[in-house]
N, C-alpha and C. Protein backbone atom coordinates (compact mmCIF):
# COMPACT_ATOMS: atom_id res chain seq x y z
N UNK A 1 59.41 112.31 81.04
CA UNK A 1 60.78 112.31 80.56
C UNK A 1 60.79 112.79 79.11
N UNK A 2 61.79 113.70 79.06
CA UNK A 2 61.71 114.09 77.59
C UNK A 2 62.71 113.33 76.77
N UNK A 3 62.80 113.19 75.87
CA UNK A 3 63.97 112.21 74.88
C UNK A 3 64.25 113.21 73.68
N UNK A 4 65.15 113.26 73.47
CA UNK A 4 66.55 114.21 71.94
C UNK A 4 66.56 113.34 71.80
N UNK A 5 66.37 113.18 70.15
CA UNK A 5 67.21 112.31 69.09
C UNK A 5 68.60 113.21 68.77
N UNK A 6 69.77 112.47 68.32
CA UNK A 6 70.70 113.16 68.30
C UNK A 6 70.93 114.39 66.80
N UNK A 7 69.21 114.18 66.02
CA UNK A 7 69.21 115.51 65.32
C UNK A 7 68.98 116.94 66.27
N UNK A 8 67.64 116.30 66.99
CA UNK A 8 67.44 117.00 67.96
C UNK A 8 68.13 117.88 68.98
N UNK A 9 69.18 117.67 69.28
CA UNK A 9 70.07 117.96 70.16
C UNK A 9 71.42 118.95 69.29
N UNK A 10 71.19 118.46 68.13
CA UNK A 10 72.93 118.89 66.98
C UNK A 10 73.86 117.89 67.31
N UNK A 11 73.44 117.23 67.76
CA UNK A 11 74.75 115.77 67.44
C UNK A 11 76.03 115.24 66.52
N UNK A 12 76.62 115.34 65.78
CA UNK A 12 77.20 114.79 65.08
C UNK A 12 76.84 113.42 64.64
N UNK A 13 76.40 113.44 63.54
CA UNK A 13 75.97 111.99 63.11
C UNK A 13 77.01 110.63 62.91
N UNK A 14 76.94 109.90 63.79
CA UNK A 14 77.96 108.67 63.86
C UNK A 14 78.65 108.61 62.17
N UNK A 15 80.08 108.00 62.04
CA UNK A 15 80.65 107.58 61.13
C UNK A 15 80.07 106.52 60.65
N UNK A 16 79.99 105.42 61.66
CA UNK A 16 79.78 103.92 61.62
C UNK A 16 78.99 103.22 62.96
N UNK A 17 77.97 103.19 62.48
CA UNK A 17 76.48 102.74 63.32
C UNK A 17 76.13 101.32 62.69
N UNK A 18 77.23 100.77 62.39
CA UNK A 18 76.05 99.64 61.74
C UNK A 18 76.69 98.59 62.57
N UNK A 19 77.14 98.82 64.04
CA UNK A 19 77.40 97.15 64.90
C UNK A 19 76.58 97.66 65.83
N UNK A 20 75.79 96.21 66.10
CA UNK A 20 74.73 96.26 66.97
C UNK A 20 74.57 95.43 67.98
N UNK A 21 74.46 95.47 69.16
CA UNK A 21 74.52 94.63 70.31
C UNK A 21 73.45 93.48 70.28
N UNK A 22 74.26 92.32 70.66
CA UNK A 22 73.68 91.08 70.90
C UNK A 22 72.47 90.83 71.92
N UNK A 23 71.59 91.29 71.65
CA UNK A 23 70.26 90.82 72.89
C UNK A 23 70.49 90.26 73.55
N UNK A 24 71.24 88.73 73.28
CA UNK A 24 70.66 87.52 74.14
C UNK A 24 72.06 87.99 75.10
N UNK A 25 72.78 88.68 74.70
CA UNK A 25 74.26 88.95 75.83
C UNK A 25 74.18 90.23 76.55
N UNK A 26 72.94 91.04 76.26
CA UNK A 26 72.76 92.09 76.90
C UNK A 26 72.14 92.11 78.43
N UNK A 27 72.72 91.80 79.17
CA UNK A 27 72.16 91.55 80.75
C UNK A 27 72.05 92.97 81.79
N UNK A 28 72.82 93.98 81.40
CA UNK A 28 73.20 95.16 82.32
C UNK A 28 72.35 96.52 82.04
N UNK A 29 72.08 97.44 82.54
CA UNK A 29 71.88 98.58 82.62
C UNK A 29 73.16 99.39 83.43
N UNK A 30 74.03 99.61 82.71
CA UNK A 30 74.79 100.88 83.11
C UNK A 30 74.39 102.05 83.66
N UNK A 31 74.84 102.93 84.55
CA UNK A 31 75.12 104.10 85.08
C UNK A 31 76.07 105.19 85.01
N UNK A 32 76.65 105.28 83.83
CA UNK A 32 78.11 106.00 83.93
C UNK A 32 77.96 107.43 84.44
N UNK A 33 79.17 108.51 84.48
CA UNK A 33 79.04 109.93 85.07
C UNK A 33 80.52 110.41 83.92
N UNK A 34 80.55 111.22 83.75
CA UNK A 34 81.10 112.51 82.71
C UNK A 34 83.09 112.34 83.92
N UNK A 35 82.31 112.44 84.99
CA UNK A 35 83.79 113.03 85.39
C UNK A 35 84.67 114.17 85.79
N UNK A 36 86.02 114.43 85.68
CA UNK A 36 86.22 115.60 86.00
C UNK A 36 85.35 116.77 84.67
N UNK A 37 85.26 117.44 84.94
CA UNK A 37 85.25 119.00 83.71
C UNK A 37 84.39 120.06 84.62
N UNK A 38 84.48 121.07 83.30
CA UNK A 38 83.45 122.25 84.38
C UNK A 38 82.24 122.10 84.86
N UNK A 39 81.67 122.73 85.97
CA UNK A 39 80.26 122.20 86.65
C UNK A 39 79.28 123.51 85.66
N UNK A 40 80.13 124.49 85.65
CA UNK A 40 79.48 125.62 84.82
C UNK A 40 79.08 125.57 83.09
N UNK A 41 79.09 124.42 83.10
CA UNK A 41 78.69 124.27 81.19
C UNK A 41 77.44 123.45 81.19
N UNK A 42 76.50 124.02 80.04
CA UNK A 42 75.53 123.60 80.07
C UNK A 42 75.66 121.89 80.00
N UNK A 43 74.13 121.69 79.79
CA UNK A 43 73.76 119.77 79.66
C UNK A 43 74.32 119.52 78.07
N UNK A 44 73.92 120.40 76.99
CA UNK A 44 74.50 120.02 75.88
C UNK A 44 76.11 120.34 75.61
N UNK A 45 76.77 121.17 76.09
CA UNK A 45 77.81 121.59 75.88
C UNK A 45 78.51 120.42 76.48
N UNK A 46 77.89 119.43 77.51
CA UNK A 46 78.80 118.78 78.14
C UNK A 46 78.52 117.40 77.26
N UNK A 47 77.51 117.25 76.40
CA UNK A 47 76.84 115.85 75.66
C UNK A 47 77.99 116.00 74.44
N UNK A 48 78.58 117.27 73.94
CA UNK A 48 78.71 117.68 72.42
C UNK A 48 80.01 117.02 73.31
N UNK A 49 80.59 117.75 74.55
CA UNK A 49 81.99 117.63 74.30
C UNK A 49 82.43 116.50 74.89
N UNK A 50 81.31 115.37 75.37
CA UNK A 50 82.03 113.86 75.28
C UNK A 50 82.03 113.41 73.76
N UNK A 51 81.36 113.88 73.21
CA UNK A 51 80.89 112.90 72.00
C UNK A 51 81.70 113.42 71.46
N UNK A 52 82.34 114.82 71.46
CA UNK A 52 84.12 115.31 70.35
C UNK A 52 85.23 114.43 70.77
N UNK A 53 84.79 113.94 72.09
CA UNK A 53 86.27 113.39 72.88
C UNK A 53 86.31 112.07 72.69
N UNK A 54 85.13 111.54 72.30
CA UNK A 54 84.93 110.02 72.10
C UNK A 54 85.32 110.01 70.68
N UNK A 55 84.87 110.65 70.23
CA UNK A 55 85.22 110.60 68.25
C UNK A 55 86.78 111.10 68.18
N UNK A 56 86.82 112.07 68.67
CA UNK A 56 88.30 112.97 67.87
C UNK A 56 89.57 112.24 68.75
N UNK A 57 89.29 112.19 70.00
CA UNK A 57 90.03 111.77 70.71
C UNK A 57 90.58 109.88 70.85
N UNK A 58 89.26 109.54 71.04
CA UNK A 58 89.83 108.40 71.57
C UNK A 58 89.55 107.21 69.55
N UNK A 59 89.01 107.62 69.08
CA UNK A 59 88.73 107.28 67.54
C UNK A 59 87.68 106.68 67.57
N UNK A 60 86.62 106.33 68.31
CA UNK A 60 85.31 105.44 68.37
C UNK A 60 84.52 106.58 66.94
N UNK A 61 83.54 105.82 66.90
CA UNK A 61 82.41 106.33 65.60
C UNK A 61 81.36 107.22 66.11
N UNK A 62 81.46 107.09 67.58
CA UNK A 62 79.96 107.94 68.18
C UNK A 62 80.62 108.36 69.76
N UNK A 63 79.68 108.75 70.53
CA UNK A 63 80.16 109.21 71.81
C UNK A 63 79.69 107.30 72.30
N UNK A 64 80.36 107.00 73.32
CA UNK A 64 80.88 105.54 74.01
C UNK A 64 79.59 105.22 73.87
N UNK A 65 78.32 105.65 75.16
CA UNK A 65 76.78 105.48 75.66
C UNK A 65 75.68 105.63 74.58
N UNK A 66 75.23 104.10 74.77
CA UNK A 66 73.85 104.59 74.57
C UNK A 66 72.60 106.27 74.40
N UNK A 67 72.74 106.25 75.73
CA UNK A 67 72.14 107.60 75.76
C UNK A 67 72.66 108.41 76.55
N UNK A 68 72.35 109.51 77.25
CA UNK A 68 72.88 110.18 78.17
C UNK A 68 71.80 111.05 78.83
N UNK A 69 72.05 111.41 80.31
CA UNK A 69 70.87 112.25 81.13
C UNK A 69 71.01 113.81 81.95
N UNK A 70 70.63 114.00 80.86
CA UNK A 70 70.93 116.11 82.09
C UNK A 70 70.39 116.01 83.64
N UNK A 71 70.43 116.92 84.04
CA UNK A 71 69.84 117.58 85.01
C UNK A 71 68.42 117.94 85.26
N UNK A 72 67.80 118.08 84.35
CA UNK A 72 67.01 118.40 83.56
C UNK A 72 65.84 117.42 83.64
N UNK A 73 66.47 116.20 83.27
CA UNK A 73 65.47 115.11 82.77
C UNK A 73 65.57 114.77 82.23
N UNK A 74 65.98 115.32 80.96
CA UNK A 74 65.68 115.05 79.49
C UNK A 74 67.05 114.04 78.82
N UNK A 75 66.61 112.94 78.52
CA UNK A 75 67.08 111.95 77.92
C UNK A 75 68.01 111.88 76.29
N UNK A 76 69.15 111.88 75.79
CA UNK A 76 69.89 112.36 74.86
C UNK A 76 69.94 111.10 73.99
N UNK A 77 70.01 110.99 73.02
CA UNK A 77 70.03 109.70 71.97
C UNK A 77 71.89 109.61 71.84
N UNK A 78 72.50 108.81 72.27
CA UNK A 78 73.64 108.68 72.16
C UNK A 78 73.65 107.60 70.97
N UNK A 79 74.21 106.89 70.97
CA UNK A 79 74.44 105.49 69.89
C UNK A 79 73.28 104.82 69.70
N UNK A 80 72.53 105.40 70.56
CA UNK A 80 71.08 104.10 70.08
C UNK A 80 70.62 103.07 70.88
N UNK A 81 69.76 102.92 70.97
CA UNK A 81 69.42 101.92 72.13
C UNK A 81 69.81 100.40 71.86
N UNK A 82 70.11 100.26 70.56
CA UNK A 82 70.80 98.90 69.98
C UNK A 82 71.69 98.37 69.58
N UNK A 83 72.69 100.16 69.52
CA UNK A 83 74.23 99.70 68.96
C UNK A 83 74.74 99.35 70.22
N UNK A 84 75.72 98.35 69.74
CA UNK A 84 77.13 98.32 70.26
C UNK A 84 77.79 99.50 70.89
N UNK A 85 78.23 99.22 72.01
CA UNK A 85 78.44 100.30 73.07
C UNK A 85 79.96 100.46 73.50
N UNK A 86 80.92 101.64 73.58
CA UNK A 86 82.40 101.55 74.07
C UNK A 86 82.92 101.54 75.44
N UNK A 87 81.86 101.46 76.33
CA UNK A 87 81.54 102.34 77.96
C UNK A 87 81.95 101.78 78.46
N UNK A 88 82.22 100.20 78.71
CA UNK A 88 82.50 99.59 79.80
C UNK A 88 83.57 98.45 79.39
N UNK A 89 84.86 98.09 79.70
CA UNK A 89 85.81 97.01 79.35
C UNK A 89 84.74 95.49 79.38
N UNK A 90 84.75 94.85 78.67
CA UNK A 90 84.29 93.54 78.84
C UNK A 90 82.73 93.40 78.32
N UNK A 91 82.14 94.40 78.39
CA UNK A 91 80.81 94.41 78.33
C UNK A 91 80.12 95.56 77.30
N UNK A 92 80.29 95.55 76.08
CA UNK A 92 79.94 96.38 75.00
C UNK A 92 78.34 96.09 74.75
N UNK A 93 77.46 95.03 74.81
CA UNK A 93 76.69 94.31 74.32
C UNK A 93 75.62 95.19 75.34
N UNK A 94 76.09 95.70 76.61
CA UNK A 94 74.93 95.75 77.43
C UNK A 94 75.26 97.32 76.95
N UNK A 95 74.15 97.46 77.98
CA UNK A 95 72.98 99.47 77.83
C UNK A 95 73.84 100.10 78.49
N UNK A 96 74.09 101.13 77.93
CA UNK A 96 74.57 102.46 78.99
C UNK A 96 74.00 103.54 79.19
N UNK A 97 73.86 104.41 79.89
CA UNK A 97 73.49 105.95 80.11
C UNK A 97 74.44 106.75 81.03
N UNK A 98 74.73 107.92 80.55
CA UNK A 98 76.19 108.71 81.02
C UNK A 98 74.84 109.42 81.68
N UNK A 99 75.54 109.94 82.92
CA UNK A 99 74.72 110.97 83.64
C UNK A 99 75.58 112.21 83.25
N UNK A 100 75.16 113.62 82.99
CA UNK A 100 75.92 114.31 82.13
C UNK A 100 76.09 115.52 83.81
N UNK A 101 77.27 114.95 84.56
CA UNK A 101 77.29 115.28 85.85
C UNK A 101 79.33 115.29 86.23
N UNK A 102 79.55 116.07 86.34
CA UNK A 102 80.97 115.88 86.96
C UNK A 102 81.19 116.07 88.33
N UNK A 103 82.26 115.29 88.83
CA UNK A 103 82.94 115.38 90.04
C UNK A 103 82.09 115.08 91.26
N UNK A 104 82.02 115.77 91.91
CA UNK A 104 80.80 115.46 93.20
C UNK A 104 79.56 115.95 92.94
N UNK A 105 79.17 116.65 91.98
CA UNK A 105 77.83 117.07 91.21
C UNK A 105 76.58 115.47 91.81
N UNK A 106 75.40 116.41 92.84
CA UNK A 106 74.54 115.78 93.38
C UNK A 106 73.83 115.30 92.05
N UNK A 107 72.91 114.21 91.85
CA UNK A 107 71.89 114.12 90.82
C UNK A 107 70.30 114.86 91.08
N UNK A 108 70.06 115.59 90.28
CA UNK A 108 68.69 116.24 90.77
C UNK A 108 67.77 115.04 90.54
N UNK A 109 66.40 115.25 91.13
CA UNK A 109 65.08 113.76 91.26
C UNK A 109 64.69 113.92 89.76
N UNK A 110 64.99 114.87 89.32
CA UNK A 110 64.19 114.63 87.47
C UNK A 110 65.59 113.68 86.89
N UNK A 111 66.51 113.85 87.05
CA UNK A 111 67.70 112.95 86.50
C UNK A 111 67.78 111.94 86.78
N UNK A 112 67.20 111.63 88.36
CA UNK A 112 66.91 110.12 88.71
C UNK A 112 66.10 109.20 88.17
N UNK A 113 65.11 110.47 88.24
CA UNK A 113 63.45 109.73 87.76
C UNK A 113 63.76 109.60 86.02
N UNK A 114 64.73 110.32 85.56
CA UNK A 114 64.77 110.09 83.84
C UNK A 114 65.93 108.76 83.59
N UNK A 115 66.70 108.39 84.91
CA UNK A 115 67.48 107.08 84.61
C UNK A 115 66.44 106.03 84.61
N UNK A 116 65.44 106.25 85.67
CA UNK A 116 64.80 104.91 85.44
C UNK A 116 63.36 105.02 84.93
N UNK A 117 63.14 106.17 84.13
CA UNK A 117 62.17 105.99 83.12
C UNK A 117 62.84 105.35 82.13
N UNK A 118 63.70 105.58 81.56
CA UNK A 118 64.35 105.03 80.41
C UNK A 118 64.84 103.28 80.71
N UNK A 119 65.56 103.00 82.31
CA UNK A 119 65.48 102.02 82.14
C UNK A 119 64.15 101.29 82.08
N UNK A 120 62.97 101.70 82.34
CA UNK A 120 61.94 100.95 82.09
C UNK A 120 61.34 100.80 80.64
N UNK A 121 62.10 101.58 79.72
CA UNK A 121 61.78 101.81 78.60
C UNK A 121 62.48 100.46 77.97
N UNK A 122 64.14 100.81 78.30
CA UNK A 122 64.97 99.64 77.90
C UNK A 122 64.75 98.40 78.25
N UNK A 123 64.05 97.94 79.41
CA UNK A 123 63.67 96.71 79.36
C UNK A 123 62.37 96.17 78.43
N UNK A 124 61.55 97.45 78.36
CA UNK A 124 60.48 97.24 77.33
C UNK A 124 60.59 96.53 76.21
N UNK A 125 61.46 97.05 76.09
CA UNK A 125 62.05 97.15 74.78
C UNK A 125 63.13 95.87 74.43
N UNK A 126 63.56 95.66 75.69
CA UNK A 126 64.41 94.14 75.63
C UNK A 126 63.61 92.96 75.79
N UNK A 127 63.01 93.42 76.21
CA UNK A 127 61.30 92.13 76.95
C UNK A 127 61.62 91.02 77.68
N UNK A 128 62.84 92.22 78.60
CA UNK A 128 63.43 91.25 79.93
C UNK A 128 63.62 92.13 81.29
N UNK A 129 64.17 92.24 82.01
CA UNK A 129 64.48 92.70 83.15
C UNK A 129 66.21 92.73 82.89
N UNK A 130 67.10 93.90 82.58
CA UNK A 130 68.24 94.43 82.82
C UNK A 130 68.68 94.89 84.34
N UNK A 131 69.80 93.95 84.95
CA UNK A 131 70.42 94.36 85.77
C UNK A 131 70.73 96.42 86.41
N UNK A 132 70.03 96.41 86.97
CA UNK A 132 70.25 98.07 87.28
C UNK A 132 71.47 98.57 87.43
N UNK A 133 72.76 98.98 87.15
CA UNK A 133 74.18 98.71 88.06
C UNK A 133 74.71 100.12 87.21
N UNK A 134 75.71 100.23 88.30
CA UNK A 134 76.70 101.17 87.83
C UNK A 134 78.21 100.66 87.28
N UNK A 135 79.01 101.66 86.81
CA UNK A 135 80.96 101.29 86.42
C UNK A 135 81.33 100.76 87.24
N UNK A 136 81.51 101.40 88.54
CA UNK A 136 82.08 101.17 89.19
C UNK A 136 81.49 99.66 90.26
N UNK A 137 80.30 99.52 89.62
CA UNK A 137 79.75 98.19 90.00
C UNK A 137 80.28 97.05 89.23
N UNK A 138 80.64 97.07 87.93
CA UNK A 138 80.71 96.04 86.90
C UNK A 138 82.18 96.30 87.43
N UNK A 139 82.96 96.73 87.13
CA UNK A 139 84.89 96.92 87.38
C UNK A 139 85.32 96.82 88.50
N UNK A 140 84.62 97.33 89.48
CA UNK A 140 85.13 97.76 91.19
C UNK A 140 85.52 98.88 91.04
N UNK A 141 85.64 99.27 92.75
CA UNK A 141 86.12 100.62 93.14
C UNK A 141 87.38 100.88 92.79
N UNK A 142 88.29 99.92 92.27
CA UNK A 142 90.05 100.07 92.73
C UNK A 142 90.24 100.26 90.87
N UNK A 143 88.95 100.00 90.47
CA UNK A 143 89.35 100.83 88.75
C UNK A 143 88.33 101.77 88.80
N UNK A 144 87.69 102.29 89.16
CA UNK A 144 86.93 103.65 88.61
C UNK A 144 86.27 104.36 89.28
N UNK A 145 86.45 105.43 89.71
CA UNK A 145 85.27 106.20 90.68
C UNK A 145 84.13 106.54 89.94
N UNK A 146 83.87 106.06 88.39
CA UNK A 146 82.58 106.20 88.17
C UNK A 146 81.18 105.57 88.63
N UNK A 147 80.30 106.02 88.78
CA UNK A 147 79.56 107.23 88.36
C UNK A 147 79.84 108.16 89.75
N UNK A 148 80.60 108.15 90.57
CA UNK A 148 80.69 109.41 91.35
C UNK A 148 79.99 109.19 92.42
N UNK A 149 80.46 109.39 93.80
CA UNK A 149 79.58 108.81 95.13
C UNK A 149 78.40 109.01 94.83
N UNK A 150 77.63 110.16 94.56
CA UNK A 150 76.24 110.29 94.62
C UNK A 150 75.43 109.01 94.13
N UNK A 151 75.07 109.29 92.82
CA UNK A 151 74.83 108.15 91.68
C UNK A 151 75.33 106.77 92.47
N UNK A 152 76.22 106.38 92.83
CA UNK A 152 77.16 105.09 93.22
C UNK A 152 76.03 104.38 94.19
N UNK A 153 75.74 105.69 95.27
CA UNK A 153 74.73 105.19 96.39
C UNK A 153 73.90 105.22 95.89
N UNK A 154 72.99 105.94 95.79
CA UNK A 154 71.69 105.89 95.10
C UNK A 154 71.39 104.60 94.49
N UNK A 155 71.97 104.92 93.64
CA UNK A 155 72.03 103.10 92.54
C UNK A 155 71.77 101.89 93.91
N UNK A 156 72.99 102.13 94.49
CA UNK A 156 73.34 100.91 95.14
C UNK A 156 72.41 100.63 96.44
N UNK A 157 71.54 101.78 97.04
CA UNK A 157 70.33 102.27 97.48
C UNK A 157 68.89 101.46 97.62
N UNK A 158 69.51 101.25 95.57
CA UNK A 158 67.85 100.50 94.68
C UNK A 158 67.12 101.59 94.24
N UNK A 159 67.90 102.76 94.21
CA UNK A 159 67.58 103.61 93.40
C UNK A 159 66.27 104.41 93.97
N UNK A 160 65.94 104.41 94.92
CA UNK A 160 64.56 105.43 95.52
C UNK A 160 65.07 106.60 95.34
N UNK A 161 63.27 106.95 94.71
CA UNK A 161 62.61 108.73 94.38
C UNK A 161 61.84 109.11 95.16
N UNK A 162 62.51 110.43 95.77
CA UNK A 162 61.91 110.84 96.90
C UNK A 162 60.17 111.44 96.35
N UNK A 163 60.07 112.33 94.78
CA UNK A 163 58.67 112.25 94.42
C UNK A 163 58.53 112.13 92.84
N UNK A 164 57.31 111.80 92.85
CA UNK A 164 56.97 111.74 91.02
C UNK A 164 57.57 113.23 90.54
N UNK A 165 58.32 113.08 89.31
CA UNK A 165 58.10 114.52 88.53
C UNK A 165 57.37 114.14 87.33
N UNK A 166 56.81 113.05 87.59
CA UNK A 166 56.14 112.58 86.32
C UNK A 166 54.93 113.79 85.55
N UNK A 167 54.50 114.60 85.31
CA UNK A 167 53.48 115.37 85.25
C UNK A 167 52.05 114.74 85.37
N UNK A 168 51.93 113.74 84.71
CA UNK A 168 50.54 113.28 84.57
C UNK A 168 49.96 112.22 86.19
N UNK A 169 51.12 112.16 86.94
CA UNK A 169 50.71 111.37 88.16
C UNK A 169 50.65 112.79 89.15
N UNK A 170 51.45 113.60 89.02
CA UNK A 170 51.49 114.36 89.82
C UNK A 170 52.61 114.19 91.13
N UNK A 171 52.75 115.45 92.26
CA UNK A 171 53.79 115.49 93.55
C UNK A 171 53.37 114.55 94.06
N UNK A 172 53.87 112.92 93.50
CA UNK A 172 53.54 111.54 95.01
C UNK A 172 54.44 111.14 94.84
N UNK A 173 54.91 110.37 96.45
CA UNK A 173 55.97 109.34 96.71
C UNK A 173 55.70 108.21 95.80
N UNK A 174 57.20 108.43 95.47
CA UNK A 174 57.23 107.02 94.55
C UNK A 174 58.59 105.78 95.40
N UNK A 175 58.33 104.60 95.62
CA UNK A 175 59.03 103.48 96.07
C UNK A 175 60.13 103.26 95.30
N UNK A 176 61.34 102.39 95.69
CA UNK A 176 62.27 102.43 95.18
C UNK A 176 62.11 101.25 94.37
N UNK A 177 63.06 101.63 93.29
CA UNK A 177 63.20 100.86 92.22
C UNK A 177 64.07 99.58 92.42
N UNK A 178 64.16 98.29 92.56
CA UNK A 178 65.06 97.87 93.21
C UNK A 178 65.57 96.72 91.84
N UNK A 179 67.14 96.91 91.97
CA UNK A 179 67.94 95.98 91.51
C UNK A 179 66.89 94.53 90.43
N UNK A 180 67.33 94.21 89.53
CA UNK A 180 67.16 92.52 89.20
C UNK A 180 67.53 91.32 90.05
N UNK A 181 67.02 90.78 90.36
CA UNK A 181 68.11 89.62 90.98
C UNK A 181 69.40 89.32 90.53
């Protein structure tokens, strides 16, 4: 999995980064999805233009997510793995990752395999086990079609990869990742 810091990428550097999510209230791993827009714009063009729409538009300090995931693989530094998050009503404290995917847009296995490299990172890093879940898991169906049938199942699945794109393991079946209790 590759990881952008948001110099890396040309990001816009947050206004105001200094609220930071509560550990001991952080229980979730989010799944979000982009939504309607064009399928024809690149992975960054689509990272730059949530993060204009989150800032200019809606007035937040950064784009909503944590991080965010191309097509690609490659993992985007959104707010940080520790700030305070805008993504989900009720639940700011927990992790997010936007899949940088609109409309019925399938997830490719490097985008899969880069959601849950990172969530294995984020629990590392929490030095707990985070709930695996999607939006439309935390809200219900009757508020959000996010993250978009694909993602929705998958997730809800337990998240199985059909093979490693890991480089250093090589083309093997890998088992599914399954949910926290």
């Amino acid at each position: 999995m590759a990881y952008k810091t948001q110099q890396e990428w040309n990001g816009t550097s947050p206004e105001d980064n200094s609220q930071w999510a509560d550990k001991s209230k952080r229980k979730l791993y989010i799944v979000h999805y982009l939504g309607d827009g064009s399928t024809k714009t690149s992975e960054l063009s689509r990272l730059r233009g949530a993060q204009n729409y989150h800032r200019d538009t809606l007035g937040y300090s950064d784009i909503a997510y944590n991080d965010a995931v191309g097509q690609s693989g490659t993992v985007y530094e959104g707010r940080g793995i520790d700030a305070l998050g805008g993504h989900t009503k009720g639940h700011p404290h927990d992790y997010a990752i936007v899949a940088l995917l609109y409309d019925d847009e399938e997830p490719s296995e490097a985008m899969k395999a880069a959601i849950l490299d990172r969530y294995a990172q984020v629990n590392a890093h929490e030095g707990k086990t985070l709930k695996l879940t999607h939006h439309r898991g935390v809200l219900g169906k009757s508020y959000t079609s996010c993250p978009g049938p694909h993602l929705a199942a998958w997730i809800d699945a337990g998240a199985p990869l059909t093979k490693s794109t890991d480089p250093i393991i090589g083309d093997v079946s890998r088992g599914a990742l399954l949910p926290a209790p």
